[in-house]
N, C-alpha and C. Protein backbone atom coordinates (compact mmCIF):
# COMPACT_ATOMS: atom_id res chain seq x y z
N UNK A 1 -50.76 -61.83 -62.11
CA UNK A 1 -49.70 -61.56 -63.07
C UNK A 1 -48.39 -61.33 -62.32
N UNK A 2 -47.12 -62.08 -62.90
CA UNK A 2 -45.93 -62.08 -62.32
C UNK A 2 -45.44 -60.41 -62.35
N UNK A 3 -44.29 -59.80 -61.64
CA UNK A 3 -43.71 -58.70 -61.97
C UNK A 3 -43.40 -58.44 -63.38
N UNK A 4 -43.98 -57.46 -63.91
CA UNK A 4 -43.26 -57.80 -65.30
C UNK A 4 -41.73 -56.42 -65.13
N UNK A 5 -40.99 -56.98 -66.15
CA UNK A 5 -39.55 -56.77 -66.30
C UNK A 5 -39.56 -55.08 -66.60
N UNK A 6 -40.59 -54.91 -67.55
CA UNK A 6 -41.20 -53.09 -67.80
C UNK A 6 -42.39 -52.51 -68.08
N UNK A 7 -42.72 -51.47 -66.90
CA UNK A 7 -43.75 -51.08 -66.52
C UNK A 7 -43.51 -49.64 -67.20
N UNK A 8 -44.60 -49.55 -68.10
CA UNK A 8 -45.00 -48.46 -68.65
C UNK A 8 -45.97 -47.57 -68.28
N UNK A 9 -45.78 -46.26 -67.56
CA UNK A 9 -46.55 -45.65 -66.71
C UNK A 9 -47.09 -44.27 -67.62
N UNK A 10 -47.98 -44.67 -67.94
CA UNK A 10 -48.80 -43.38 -68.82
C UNK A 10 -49.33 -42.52 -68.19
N UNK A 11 -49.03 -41.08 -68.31
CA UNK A 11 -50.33 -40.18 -67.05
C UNK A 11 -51.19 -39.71 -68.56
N UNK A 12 -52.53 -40.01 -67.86
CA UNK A 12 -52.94 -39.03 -68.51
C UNK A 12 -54.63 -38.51 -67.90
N UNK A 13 -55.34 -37.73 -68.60
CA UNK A 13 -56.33 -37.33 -68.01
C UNK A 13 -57.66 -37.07 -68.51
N UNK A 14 -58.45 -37.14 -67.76
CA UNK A 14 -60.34 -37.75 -68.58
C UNK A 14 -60.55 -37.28 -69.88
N UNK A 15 -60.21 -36.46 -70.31
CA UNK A 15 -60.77 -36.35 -71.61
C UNK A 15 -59.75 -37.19 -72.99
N UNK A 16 -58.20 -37.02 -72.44
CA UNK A 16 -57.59 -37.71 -73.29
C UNK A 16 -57.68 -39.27 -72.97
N UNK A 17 -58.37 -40.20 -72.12
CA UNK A 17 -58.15 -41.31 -71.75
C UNK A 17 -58.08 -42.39 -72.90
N UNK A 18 -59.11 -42.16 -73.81
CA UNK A 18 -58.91 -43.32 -74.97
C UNK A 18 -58.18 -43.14 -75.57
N UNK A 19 -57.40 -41.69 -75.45
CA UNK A 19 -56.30 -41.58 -76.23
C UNK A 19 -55.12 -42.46 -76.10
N UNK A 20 -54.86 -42.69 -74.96
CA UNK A 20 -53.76 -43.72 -74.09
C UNK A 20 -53.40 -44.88 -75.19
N UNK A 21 -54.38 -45.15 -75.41
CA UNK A 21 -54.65 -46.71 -76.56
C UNK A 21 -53.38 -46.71 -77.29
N UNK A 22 -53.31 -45.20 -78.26
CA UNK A 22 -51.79 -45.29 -78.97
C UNK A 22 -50.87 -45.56 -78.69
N UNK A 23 -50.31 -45.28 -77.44
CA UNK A 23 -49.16 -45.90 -76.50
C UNK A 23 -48.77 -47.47 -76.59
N UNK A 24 -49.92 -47.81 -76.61
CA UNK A 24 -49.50 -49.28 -76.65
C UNK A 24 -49.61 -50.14 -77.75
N UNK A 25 -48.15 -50.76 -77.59
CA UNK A 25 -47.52 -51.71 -77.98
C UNK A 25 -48.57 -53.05 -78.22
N UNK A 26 -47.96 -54.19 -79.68
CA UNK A 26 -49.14 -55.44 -79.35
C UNK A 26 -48.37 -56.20 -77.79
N UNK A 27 -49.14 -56.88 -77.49
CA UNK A 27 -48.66 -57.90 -76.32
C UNK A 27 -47.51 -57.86 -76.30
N UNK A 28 -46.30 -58.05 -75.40
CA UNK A 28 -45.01 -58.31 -75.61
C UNK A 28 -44.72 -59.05 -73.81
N UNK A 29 -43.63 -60.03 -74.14
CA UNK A 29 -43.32 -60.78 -72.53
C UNK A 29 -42.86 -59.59 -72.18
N UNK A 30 -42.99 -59.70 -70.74
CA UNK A 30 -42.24 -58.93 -69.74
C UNK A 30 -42.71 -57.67 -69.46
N UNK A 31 -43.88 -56.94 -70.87
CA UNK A 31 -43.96 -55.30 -71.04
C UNK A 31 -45.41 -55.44 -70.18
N UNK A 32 -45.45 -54.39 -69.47
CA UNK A 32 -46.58 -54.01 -68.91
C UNK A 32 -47.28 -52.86 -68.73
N UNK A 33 -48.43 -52.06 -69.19
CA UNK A 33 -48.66 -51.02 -68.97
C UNK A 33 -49.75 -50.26 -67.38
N UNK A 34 -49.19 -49.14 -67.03
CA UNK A 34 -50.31 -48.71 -65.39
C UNK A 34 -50.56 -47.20 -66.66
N UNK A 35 -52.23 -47.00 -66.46
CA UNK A 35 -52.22 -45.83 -66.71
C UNK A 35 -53.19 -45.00 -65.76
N UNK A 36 -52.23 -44.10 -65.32
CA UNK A 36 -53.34 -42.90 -64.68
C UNK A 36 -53.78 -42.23 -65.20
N UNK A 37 -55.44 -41.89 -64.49
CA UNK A 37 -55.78 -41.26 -65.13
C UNK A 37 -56.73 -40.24 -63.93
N UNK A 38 -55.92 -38.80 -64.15
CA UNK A 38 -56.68 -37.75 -63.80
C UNK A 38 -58.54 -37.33 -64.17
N UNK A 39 -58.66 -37.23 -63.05
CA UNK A 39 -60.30 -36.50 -63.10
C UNK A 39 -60.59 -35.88 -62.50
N UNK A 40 -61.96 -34.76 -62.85
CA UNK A 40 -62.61 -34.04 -62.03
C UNK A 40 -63.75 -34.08 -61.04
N UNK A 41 -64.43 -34.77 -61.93
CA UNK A 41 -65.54 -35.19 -60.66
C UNK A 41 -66.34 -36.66 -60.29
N UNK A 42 -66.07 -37.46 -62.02
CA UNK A 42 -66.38 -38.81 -61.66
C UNK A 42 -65.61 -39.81 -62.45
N UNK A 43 -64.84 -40.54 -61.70
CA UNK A 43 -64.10 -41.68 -62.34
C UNK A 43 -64.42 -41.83 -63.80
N UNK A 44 -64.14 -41.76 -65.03
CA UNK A 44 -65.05 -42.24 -66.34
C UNK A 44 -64.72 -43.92 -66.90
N UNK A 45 -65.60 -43.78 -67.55
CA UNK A 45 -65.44 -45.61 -67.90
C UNK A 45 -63.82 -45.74 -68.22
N UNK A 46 -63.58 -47.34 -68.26
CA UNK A 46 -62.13 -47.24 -68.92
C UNK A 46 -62.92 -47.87 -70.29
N UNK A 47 -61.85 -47.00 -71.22
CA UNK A 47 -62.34 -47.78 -72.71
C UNK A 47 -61.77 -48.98 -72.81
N UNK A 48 -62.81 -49.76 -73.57
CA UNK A 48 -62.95 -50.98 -74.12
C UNK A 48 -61.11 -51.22 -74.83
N UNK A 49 -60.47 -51.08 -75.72
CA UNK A 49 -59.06 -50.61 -75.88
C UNK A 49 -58.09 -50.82 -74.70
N UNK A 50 -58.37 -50.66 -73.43
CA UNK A 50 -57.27 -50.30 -72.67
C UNK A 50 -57.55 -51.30 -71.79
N UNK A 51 -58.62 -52.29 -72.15
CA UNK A 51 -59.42 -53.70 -71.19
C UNK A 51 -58.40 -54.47 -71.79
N UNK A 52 -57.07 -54.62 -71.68
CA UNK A 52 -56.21 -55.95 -71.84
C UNK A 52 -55.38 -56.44 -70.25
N UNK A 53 -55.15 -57.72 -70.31
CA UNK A 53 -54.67 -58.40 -69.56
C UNK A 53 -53.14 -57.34 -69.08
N UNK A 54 -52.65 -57.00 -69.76
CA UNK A 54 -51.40 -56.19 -69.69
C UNK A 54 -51.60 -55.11 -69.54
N UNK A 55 -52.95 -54.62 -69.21
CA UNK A 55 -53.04 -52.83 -69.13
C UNK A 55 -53.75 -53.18 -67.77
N UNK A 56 -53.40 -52.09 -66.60
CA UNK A 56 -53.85 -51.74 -65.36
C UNK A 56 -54.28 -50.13 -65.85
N UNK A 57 -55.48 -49.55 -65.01
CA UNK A 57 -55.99 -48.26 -65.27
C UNK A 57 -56.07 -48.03 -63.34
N UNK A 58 -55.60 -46.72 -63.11
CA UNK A 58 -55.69 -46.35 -61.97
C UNK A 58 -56.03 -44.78 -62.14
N UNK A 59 -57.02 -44.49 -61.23
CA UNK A 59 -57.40 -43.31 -60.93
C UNK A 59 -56.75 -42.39 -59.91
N UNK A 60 -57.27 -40.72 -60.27
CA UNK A 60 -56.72 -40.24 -59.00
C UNK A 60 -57.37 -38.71 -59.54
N UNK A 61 -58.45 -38.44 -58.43
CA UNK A 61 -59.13 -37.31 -58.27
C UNK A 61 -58.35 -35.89 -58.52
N UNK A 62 -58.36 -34.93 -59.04
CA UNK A 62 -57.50 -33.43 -59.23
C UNK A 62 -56.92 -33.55 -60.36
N UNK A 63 -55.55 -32.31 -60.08
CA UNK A 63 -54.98 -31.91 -61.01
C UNK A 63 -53.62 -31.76 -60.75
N UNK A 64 -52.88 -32.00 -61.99
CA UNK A 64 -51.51 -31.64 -61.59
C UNK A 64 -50.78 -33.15 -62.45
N UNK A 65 -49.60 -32.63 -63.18
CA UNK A 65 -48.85 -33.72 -63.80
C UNK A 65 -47.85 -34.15 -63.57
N UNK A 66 -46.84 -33.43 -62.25
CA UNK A 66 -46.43 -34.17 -60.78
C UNK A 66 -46.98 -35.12 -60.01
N UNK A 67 -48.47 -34.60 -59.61
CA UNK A 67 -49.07 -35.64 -58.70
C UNK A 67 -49.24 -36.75 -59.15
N UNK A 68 -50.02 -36.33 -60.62
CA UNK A 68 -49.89 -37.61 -61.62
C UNK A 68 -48.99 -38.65 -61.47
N UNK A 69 -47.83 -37.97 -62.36
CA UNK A 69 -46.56 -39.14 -62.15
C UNK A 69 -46.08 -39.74 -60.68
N UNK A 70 -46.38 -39.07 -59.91
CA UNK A 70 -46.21 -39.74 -58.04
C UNK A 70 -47.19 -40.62 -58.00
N UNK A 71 -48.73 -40.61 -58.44
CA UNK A 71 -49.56 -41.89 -58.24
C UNK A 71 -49.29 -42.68 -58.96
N UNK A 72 -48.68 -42.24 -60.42
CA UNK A 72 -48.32 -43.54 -61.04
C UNK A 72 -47.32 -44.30 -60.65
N UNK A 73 -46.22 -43.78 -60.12
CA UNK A 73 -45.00 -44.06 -59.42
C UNK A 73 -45.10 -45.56 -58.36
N UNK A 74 -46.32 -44.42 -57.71
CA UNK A 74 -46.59 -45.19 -56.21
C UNK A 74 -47.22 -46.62 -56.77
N UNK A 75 -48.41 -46.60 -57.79
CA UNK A 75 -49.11 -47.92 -57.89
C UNK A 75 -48.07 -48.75 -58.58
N UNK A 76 -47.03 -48.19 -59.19
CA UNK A 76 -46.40 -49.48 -60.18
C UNK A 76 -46.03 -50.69 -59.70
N UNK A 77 -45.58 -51.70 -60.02
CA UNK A 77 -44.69 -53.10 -59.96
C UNK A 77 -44.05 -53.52 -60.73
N UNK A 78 -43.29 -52.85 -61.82
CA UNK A 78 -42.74 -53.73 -62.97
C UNK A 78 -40.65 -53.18 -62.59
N UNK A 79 -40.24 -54.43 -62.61
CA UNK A 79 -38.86 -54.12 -62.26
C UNK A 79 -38.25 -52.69 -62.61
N UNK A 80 -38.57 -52.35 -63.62
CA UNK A 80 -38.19 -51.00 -64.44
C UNK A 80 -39.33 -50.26 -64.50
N UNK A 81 -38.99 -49.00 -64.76
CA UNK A 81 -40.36 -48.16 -65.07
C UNK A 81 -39.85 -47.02 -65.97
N UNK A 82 -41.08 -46.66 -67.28
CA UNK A 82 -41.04 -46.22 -67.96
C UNK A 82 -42.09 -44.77 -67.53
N UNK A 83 -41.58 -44.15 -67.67
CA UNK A 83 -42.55 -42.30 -67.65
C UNK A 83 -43.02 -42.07 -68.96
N UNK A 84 -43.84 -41.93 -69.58
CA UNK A 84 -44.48 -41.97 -70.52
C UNK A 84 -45.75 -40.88 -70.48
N UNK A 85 -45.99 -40.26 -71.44
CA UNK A 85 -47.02 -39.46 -71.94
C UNK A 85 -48.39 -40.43 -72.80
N UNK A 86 -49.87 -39.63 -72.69
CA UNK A 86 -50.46 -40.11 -73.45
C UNK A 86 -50.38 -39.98 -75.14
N UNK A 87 -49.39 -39.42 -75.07
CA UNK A 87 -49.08 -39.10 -77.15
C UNK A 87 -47.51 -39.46 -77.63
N UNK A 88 -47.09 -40.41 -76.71
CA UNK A 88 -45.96 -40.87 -77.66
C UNK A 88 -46.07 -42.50 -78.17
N UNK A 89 -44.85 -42.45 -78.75
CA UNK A 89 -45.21 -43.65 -79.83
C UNK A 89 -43.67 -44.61 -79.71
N UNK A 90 -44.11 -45.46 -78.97
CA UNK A 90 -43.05 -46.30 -78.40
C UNK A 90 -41.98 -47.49 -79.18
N UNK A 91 -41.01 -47.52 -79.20
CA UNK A 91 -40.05 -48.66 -80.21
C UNK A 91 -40.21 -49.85 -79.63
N UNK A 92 -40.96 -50.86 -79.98
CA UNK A 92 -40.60 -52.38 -79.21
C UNK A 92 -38.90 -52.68 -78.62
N UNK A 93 -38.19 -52.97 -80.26
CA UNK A 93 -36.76 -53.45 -79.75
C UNK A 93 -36.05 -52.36 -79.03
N UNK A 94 -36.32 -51.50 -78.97
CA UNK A 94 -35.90 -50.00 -77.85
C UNK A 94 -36.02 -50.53 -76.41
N UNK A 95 -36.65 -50.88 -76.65
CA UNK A 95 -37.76 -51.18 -74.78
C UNK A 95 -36.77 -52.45 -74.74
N UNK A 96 -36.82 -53.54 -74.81
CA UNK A 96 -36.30 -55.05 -75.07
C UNK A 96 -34.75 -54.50 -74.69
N UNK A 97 -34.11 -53.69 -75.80
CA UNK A 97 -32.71 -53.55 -75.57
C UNK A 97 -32.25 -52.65 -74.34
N UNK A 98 -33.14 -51.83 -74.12
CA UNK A 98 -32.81 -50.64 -72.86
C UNK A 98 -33.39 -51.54 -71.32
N UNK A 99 -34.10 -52.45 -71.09
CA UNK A 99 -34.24 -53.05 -70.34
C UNK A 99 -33.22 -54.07 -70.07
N UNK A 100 -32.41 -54.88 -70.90
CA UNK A 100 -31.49 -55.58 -71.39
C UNK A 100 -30.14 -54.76 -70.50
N UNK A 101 -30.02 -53.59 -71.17
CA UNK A 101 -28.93 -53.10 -70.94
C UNK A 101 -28.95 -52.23 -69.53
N UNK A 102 -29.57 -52.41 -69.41
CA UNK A 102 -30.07 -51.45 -68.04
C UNK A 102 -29.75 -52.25 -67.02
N UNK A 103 -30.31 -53.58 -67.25
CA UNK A 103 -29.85 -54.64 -65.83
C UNK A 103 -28.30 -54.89 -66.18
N UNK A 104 -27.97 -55.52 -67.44
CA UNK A 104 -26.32 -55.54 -67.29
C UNK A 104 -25.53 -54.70 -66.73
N UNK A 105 -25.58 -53.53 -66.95
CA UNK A 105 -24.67 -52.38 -66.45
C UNK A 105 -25.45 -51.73 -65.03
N UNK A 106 -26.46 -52.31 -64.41
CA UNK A 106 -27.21 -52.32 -63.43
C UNK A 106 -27.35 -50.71 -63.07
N UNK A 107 -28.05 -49.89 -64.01
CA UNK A 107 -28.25 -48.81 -64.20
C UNK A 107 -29.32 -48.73 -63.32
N UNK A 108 -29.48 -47.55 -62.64
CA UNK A 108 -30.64 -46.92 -61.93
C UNK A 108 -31.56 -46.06 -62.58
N UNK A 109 -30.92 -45.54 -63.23
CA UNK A 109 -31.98 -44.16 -63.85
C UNK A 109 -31.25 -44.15 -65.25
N UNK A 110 -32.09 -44.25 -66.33
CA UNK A 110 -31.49 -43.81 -67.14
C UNK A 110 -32.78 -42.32 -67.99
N UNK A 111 -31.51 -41.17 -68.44
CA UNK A 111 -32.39 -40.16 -68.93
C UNK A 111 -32.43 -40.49 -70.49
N UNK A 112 -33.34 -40.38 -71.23
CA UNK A 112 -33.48 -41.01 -72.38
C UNK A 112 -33.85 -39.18 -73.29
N UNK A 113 -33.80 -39.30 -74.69
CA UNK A 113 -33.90 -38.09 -75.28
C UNK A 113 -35.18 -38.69 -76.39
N UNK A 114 -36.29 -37.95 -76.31
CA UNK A 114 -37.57 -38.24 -77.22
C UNK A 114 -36.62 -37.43 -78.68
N UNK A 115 -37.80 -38.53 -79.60
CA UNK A 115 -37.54 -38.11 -80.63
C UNK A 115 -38.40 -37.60 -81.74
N UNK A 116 -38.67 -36.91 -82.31
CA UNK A 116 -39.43 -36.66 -83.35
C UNK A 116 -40.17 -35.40 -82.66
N UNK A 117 -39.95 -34.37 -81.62
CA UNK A 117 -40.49 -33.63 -81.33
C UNK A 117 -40.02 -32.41 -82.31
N UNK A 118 -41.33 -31.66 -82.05
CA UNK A 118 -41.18 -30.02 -83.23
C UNK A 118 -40.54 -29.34 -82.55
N UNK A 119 -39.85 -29.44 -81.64
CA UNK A 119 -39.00 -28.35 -80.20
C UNK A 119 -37.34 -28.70 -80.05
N UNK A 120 -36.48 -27.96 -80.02
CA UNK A 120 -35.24 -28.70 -80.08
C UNK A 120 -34.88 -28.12 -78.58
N UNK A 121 -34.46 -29.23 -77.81
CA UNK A 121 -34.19 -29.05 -76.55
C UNK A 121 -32.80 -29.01 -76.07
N UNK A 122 -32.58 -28.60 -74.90
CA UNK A 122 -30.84 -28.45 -75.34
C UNK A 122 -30.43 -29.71 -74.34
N UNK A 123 -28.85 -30.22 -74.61
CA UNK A 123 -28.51 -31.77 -74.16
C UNK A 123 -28.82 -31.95 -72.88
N UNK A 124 -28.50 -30.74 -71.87
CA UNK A 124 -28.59 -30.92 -70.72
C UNK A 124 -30.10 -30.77 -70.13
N UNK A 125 -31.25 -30.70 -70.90
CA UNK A 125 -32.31 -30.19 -70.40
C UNK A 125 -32.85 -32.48 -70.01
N UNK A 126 -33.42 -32.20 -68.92
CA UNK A 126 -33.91 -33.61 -68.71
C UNK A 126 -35.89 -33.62 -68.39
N UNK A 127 -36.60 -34.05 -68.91
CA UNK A 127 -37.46 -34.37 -69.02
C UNK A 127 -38.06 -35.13 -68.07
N UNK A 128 -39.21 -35.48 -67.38
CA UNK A 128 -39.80 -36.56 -66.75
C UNK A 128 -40.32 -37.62 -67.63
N UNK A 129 -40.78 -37.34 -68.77
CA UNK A 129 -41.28 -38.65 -69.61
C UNK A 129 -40.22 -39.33 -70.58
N UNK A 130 -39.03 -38.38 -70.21
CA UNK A 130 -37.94 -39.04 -70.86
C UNK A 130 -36.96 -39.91 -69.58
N UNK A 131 -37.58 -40.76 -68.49
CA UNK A 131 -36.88 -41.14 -67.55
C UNK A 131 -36.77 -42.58 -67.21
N UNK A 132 -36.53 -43.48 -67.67
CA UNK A 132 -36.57 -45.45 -67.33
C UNK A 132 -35.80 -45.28 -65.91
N UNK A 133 -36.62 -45.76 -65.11
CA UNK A 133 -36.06 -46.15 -63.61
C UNK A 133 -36.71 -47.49 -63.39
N UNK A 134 -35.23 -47.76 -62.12
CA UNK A 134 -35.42 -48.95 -61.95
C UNK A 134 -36.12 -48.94 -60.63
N UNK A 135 -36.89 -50.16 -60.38
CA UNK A 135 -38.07 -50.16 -59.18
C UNK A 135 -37.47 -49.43 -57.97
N UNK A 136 -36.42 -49.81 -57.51
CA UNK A 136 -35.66 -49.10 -56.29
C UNK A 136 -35.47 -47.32 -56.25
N UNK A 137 -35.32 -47.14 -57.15
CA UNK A 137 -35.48 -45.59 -57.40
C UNK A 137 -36.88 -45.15 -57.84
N UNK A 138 -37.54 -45.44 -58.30
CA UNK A 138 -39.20 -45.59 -58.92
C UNK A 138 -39.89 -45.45 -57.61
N UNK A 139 -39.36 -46.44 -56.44
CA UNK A 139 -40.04 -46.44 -55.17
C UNK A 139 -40.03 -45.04 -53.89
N UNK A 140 -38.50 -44.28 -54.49
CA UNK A 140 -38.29 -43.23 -53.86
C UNK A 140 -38.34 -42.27 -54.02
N UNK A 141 -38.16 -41.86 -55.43
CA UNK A 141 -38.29 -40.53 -56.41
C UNK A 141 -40.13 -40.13 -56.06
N UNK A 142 -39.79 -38.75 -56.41
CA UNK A 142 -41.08 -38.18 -56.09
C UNK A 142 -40.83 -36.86 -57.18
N UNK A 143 -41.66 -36.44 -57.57
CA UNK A 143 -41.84 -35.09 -57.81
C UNK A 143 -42.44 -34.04 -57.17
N UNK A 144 -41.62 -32.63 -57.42
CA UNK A 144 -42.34 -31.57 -56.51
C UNK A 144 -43.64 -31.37 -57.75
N UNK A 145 -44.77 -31.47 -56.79
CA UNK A 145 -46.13 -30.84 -57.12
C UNK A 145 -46.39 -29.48 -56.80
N UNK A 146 -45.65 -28.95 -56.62
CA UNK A 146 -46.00 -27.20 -56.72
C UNK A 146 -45.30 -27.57 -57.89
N UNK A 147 -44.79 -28.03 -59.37
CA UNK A 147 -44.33 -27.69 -60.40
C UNK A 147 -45.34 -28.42 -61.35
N UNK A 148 -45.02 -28.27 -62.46
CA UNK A 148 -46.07 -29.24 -64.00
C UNK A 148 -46.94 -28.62 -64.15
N UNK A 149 -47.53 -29.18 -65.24
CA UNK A 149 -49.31 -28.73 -65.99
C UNK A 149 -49.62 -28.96 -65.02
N UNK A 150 -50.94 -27.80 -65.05
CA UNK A 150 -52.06 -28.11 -63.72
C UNK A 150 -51.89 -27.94 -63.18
């Protein structure tokens, strides 16, 4: 499979794994999903659901939703990258237009604001699953793991 244009990086972990499924979008050019997935003691099946041509599943032993997002980080390939949770619910033409606009104005990072949450956050607060980076920054960014769930 060629690079695709956006890589959607889901963390999530063994018990929520089939949950992941909601995340995704039907087929779309260019969209691609990596999902990690945290465990404790034995790799678990990947569900049947998440067996598409456009979905990659990658593992990674422990805990922690820093480390998480750093293995997902590390395995990606898609020009852009999306930080993503296993419980959100993604806009097709969102993705299409923010990828779009992201290379025109040749944006590096853009911080994005979720919507529909029960929590009102204040403007300046920035999120990790609210973050589209582009591969060059995707490749360098790291998170501190003494911080996150777990």
């Amino acid at each position: 499979m060629q690079r695709p244009q956006l890589e959607i990086l889901i963390c999530t972990v063994e018990p929520r794994l089939s949950g992941a499924e909601r995340v995704l979008l039907p087929p779309m050019d260019g969209v691609a999903y990596l999902v990690s997935c945290q465990y404790a003691t034995a790799e678990p099946p990947v569900p049947e659901a998440l067996q598409r041509p456009d979905v990659r599943v990658v593992f990674l032993q422990g805990r922690g939703l820093s480390r998480n997002r750093n293995h997902a980080l590390s395995q990606s390939a898609g020009e852009f990258l999306l930080l993503c949770d296993d419980d959100e619910q993604l806009v097709p033409a969102s993705l299409v237009s923010l990828v779009a606009l992201s290379r025109e104005r040749r944006w590096q990072m853009v911080q994005l604001q979720a919507d529909g949450l029960n929590k009102q956050y204040p403007a300046d607060y920035v999120s990790s699953v609210e973050l589209l980076l582009s591969r060059e920054v995707g490749q360098r960014i790291r998170f501190d793991e003494r911080f996150g769930l777990g």
